[in-house]
PDB file of N, CA and C in Angstrom:
ATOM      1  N   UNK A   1    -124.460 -35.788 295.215  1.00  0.00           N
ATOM      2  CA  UNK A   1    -123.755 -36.704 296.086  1.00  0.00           C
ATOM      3  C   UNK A   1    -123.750 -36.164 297.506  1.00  0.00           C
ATOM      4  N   UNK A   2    -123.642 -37.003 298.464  1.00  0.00           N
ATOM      5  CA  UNK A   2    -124.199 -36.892 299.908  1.00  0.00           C
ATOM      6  C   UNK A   2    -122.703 -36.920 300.569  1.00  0.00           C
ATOM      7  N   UNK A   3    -121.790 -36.173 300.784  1.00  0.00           N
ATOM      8  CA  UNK A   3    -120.279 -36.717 300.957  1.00  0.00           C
ATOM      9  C   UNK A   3    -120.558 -37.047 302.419  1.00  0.00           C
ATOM     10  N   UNK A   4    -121.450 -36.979 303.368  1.00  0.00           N
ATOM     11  CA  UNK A   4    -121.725 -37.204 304.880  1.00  0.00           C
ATOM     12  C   UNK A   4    -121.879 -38.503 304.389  1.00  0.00           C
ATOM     13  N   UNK A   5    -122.306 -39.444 303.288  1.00  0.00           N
ATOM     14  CA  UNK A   5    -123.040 -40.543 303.543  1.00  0.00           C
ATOM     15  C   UNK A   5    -121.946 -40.870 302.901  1.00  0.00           C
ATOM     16  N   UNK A   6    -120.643 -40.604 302.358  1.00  0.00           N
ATOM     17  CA  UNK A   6    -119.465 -40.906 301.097  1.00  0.00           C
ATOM     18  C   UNK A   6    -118.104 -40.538 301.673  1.00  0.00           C
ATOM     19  N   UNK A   7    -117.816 -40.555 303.055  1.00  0.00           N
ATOM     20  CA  UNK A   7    -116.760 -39.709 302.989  1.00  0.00           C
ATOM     21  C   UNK A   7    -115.231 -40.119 302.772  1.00  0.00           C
ATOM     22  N   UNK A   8    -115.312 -41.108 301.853  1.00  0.00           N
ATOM     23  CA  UNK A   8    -113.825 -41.670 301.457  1.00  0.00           C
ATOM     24  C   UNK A   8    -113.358 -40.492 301.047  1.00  0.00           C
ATOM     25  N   UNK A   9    -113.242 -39.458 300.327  1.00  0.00           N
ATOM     26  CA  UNK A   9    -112.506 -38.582 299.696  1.00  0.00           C
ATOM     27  C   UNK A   9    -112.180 -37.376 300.667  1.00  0.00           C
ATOM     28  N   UNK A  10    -112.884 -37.803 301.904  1.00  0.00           N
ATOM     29  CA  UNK A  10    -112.820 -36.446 302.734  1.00  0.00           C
ATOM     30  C   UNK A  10    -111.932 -37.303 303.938  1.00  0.00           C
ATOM     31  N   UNK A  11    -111.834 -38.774 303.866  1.00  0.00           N
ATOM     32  CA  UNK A  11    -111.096 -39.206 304.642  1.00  0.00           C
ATOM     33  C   UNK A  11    -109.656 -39.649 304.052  1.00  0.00           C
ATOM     34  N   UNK A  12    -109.290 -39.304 302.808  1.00  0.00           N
ATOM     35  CA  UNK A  12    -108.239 -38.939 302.467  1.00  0.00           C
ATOM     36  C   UNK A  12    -107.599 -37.657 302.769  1.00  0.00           C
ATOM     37  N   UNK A  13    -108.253 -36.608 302.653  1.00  0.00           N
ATOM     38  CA  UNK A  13    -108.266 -35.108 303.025  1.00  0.00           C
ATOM     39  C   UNK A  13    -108.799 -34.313 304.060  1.00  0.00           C
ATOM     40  N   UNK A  14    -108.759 -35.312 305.170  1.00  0.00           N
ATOM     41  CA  UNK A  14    -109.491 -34.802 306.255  1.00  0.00           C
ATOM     42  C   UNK A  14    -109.165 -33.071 306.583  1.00  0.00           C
ATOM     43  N   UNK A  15    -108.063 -32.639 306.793  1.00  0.00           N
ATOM     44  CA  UNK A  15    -107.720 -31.202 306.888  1.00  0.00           C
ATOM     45  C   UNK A  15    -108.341 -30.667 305.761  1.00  0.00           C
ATOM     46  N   UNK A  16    -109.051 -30.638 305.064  1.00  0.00           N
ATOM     47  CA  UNK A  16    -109.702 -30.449 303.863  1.00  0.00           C
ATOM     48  C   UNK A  16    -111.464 -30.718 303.883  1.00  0.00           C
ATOM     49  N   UNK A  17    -111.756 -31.225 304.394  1.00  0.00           N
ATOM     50  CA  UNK A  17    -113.126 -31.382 304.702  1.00  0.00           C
ATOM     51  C   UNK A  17    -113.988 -30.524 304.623  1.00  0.00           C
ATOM     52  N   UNK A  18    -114.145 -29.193 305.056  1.00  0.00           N
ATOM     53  CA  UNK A  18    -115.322 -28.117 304.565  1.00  0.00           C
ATOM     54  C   UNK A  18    -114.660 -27.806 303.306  1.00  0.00           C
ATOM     55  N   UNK A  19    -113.659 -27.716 302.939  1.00  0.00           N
ATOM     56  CA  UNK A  19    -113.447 -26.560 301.429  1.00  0.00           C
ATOM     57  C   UNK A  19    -114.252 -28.100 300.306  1.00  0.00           C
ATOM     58  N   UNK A  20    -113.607 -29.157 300.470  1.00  0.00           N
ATOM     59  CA  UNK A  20    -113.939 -30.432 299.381  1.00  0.00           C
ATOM     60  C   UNK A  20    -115.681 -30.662 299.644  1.00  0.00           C
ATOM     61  N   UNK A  21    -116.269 -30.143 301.178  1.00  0.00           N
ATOM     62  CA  UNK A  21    -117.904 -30.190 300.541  1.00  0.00           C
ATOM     63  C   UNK A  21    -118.603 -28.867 299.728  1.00  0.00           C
ATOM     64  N   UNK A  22    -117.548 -27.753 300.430  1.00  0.00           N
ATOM     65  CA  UNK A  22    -118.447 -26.450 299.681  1.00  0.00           C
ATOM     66  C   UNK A  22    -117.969 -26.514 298.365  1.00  0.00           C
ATOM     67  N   UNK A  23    -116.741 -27.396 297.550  1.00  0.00           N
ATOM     68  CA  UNK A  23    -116.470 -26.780 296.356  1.00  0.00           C
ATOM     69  C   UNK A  23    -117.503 -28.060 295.617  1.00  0.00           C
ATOM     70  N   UNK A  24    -118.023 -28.724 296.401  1.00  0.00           N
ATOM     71  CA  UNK A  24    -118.860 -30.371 295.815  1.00  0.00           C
ATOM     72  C   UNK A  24    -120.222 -28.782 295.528  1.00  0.00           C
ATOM     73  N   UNK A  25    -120.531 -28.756 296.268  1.00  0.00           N
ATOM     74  CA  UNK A  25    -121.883 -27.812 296.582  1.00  0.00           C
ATOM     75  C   UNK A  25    -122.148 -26.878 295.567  1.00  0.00           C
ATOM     76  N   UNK A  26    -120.901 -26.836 294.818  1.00  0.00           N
ATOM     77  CA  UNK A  26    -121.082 -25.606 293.785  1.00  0.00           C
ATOM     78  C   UNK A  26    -120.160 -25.806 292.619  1.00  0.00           C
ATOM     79  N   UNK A  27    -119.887 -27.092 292.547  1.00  0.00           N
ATOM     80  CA  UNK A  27    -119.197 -27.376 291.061  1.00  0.00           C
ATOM     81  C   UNK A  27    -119.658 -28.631 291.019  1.00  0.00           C
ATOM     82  N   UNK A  28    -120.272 -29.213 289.958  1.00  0.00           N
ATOM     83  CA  UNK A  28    -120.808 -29.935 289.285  1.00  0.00           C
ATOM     84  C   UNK A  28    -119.573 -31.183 288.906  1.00  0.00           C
ATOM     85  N   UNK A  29    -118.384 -30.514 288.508  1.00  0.00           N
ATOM     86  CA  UNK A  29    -116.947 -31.439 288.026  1.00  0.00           C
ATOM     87  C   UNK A  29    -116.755 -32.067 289.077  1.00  0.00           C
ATOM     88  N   UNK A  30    -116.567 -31.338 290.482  1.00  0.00           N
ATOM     89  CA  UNK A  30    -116.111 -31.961 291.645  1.00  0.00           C
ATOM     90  C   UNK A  30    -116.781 -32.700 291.987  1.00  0.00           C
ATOM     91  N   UNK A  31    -117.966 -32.626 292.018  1.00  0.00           N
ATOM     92  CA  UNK A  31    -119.299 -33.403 292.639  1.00  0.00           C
ATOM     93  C   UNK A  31    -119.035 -34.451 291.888  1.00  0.00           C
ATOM     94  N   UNK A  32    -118.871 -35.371 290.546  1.00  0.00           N
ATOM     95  CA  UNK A  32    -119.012 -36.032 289.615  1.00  0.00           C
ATOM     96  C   UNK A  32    -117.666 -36.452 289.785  1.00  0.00           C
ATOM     97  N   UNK A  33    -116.733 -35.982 290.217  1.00  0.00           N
ATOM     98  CA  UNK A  33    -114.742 -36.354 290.729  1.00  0.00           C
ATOM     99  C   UNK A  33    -115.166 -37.080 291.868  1.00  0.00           C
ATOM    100  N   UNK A  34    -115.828 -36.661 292.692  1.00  0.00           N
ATOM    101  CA  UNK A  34    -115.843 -37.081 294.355  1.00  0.00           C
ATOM    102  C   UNK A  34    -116.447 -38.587 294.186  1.00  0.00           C
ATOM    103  N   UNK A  35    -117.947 -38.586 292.985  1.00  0.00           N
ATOM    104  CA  UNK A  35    -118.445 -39.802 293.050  1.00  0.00           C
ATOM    105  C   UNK A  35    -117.466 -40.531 292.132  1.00  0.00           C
ATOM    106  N   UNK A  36    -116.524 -40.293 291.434  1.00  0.00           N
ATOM    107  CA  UNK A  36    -115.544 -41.562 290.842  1.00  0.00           C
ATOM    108  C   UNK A  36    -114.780 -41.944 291.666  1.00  0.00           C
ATOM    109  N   UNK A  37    -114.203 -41.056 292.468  1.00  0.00           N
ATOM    110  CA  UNK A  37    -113.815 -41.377 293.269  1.00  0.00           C
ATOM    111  C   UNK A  37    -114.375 -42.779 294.190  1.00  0.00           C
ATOM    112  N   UNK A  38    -115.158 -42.635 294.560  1.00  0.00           N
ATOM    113  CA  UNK A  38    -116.047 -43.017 295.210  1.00  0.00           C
ATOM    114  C   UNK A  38    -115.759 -44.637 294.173  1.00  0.00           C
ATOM    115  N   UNK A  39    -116.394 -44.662 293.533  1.00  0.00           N
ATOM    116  CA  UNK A  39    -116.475 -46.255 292.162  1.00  0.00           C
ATOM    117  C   UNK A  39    -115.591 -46.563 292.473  1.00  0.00           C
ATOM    118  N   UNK A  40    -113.651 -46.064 292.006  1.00  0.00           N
ATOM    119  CA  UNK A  40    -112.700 -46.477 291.981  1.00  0.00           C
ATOM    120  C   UNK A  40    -112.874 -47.212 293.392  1.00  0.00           C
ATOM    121  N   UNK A  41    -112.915 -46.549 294.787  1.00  0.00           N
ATOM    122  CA  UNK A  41    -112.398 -47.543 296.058  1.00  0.00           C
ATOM    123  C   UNK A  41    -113.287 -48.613 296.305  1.00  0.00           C
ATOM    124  N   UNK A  42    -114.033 -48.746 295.722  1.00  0.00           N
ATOM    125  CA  UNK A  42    -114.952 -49.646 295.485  1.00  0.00           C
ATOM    126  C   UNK A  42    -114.547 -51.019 294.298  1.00  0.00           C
ATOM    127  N   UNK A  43    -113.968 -50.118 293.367  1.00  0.00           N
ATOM    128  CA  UNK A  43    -113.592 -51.183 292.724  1.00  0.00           C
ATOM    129  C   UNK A  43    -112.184 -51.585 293.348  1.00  0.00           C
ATOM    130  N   UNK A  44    -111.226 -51.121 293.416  1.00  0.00           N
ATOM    131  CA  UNK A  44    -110.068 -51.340 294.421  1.00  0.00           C
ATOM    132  C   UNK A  44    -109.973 -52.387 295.665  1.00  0.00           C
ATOM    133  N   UNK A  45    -111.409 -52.227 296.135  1.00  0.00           N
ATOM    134  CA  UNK A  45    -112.140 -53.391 297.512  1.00  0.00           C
ATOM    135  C   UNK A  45    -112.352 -54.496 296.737  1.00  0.00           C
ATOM    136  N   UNK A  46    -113.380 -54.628 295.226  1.00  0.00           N
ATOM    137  CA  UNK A  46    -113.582 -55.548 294.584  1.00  0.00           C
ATOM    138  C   UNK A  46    -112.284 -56.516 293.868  1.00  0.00           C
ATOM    139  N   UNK A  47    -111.391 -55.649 293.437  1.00  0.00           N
ATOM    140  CA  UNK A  47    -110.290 -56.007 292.991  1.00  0.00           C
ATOM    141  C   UNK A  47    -109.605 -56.942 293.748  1.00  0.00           C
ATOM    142  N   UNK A  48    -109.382 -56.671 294.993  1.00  0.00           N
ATOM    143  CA  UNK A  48    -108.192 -57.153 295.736  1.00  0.00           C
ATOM    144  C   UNK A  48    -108.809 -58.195 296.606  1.00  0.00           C
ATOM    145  N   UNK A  49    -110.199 -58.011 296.844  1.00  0.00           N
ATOM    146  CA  UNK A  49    -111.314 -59.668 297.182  1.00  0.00           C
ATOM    147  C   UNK A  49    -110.922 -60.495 296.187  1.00  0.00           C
ATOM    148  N   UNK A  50    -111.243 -60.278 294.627  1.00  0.00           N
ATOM    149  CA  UNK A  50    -111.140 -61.290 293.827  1.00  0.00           C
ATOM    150  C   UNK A  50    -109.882 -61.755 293.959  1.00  0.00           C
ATOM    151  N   UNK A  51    -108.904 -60.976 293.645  1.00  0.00           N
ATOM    152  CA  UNK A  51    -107.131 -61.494 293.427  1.00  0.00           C
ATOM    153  C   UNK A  51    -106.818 -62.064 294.572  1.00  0.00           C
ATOM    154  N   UNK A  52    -107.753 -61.918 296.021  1.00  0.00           N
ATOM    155  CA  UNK A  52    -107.575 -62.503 297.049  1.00  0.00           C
ATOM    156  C   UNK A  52    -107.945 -63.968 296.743  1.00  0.00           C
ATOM    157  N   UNK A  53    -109.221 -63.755 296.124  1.00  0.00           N
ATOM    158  CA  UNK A  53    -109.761 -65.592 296.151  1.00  0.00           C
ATOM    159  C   UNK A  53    -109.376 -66.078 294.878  1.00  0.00           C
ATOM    160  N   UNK A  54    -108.277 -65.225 294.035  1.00  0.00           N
ATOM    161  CA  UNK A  54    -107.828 -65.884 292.925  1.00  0.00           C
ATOM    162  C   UNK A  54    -109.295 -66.283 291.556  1.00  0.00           C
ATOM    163  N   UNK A  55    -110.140 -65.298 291.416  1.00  0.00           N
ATOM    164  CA  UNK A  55    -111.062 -65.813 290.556  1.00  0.00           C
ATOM    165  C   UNK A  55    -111.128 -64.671 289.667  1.00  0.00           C
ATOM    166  N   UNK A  56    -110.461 -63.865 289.197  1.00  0.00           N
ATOM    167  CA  UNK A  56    -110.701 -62.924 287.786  1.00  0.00           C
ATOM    168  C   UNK A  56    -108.755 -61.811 288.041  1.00  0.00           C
ATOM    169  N   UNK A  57    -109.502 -60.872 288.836  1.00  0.00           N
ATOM    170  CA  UNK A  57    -108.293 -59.404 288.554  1.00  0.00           C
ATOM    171  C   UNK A  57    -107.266 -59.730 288.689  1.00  0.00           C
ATOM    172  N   UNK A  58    -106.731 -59.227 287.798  1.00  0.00           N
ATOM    173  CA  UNK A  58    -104.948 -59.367 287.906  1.00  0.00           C
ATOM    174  C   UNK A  58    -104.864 -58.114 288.660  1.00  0.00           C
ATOM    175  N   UNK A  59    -103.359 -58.127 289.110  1.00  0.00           N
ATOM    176  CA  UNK A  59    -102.817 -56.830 289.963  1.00  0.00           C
ATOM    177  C   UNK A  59    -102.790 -56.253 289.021  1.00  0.00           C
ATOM    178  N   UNK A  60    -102.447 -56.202 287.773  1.00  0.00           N
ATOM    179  CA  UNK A  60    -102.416 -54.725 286.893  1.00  0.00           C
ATOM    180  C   UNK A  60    -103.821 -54.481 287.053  1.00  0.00           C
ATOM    181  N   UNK A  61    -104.645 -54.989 287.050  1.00  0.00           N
ATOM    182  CA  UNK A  61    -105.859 -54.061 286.981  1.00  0.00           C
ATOM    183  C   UNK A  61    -105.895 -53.572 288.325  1.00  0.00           C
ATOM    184  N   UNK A  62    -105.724 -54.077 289.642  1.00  0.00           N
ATOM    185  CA  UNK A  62    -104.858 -52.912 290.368  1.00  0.00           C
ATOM    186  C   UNK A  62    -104.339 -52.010 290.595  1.00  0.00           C
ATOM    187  N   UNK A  63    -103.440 -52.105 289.962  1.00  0.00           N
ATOM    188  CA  UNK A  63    -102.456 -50.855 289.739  1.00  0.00           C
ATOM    189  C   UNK A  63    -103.127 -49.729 288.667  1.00  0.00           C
ATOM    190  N   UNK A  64    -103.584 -50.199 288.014  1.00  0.00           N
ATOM    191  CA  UNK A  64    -104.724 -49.249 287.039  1.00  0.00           C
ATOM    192  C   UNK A  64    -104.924 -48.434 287.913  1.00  0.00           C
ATOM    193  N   UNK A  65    -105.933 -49.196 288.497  1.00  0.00           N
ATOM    194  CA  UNK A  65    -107.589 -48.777 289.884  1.00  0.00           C
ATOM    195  C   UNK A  65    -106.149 -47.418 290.567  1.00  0.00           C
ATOM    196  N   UNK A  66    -105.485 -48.155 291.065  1.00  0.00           N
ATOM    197  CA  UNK A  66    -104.764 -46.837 291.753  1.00  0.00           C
ATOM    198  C   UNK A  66    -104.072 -45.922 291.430  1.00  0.00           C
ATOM    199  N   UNK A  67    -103.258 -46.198 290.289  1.00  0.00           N
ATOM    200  CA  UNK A  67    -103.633 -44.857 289.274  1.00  0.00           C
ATOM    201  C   UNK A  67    -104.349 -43.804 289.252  1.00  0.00           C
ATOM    202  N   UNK A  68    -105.784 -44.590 288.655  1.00  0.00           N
ATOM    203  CA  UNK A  68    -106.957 -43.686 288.553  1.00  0.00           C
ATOM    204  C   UNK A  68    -107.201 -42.552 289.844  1.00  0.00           C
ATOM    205  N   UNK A  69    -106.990 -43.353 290.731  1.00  0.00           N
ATOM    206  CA  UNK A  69    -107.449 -42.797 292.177  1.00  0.00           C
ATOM    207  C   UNK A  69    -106.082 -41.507 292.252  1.00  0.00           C
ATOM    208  N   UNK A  70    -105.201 -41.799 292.287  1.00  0.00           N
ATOM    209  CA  UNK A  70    -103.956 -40.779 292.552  1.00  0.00           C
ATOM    210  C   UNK A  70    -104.826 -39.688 291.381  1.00  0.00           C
ATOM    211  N   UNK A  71    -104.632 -40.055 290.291  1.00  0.00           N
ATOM    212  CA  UNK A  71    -105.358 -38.687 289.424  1.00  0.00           C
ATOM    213  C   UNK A  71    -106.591 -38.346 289.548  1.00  0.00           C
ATOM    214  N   UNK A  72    -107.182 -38.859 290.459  1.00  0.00           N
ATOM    215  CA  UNK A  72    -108.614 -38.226 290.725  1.00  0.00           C
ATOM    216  C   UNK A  72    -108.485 -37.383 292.119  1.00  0.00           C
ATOM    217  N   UNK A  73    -106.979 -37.894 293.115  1.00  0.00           N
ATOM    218  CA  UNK A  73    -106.746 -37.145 294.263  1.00  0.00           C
ATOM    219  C   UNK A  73    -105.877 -35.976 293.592  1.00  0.00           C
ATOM    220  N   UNK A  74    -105.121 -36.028 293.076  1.00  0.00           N
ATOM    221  CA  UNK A  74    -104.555 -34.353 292.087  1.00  0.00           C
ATOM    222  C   UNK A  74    -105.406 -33.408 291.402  1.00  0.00           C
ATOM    223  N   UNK A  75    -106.555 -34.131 290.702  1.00  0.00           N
ATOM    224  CA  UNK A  75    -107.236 -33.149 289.926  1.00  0.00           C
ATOM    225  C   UNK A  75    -108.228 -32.457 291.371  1.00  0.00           C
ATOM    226  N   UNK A  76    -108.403 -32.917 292.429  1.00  0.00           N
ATOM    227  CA  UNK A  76    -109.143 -32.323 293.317  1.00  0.00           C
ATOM    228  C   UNK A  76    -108.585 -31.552 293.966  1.00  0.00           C
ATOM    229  N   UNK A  77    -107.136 -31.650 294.676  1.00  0.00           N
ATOM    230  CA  UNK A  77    -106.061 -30.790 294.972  1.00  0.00           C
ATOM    231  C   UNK A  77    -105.618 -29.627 293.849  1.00  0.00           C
ATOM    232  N   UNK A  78    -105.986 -29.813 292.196  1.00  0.00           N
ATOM    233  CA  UNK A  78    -105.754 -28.778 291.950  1.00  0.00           C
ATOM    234  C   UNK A  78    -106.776 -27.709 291.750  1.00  0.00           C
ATOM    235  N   UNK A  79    -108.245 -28.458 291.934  1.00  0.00           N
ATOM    236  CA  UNK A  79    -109.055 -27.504 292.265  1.00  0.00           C
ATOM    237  C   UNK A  79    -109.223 -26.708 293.575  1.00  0.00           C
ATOM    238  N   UNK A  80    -108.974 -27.693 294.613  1.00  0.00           N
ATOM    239  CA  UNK A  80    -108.984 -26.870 295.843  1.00  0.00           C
ATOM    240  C   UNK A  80    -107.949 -25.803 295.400  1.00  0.00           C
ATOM    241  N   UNK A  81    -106.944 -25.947 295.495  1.00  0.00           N
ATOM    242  CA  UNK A  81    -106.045 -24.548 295.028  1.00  0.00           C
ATOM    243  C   UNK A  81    -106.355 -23.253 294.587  1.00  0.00           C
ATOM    244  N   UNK A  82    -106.668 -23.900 293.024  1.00  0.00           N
ATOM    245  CA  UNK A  82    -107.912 -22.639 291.822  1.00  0.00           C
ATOM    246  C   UNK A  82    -108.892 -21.749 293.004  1.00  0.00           C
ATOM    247  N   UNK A  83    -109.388 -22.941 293.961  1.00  0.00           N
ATOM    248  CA  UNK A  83    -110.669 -22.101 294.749  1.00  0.00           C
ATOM    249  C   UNK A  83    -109.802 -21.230 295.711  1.00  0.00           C
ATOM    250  N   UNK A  84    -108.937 -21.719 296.334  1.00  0.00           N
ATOM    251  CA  UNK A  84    -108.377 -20.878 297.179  1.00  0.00           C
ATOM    252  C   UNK A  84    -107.432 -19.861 296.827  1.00  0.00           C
ATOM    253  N   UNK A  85    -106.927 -20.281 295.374  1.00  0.00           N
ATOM    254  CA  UNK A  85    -106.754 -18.872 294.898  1.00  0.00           C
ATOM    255  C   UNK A  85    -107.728 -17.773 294.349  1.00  0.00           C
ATOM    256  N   UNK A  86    -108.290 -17.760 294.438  1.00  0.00           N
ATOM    257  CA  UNK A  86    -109.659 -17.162 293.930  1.00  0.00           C
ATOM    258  C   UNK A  86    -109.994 -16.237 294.712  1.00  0.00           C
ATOM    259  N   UNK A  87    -110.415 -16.988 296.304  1.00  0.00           N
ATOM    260  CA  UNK A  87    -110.758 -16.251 297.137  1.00  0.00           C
ATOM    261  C   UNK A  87    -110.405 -15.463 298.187  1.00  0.00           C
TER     262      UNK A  87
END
């Protein structure tokens, strides 16, 4: 994953920006977190078009989508941590 060409997750965490590409660069989990990341706000955009024009998502599937996203922004915060305790 290209996070220069992706940077929703780094524009959540902007003060965070070099540690969330070097730990992409060398963990495989994160790299594969960053791109769900990535799906979820995508689906989140898709979601809230449709419920906009009233033709499929309910808000719970909404609220799902952001769910998901909060636990995909914790499990990355608790890796940044792990790394920075580490080093």
């Amino acid at each position: 994953m290209n996070l220069v060409s992706n940077p929703r997750i780094i524009k959540s965490f902007p003060d965070k920006r070099q540690q969330i590409i070097d730990l992409c660069a060398k963990d495989t989990v994160v790299c594969e977190l960053c791109e769900d990341y990535e799906e979820i706000i995508d689906a989140m955009v898709e979601a809230v078009s449709e419920e906009n024009s009233n033709t499929g998502y309910r808000s719970s599937s909404l609220r799902e989508l952001t769910a998901l996203k909060k636990i995909l922004e914790q499990e990355l915060l608790e890796r940044l941590g792990e790394q920075q305790n580490s080093n």
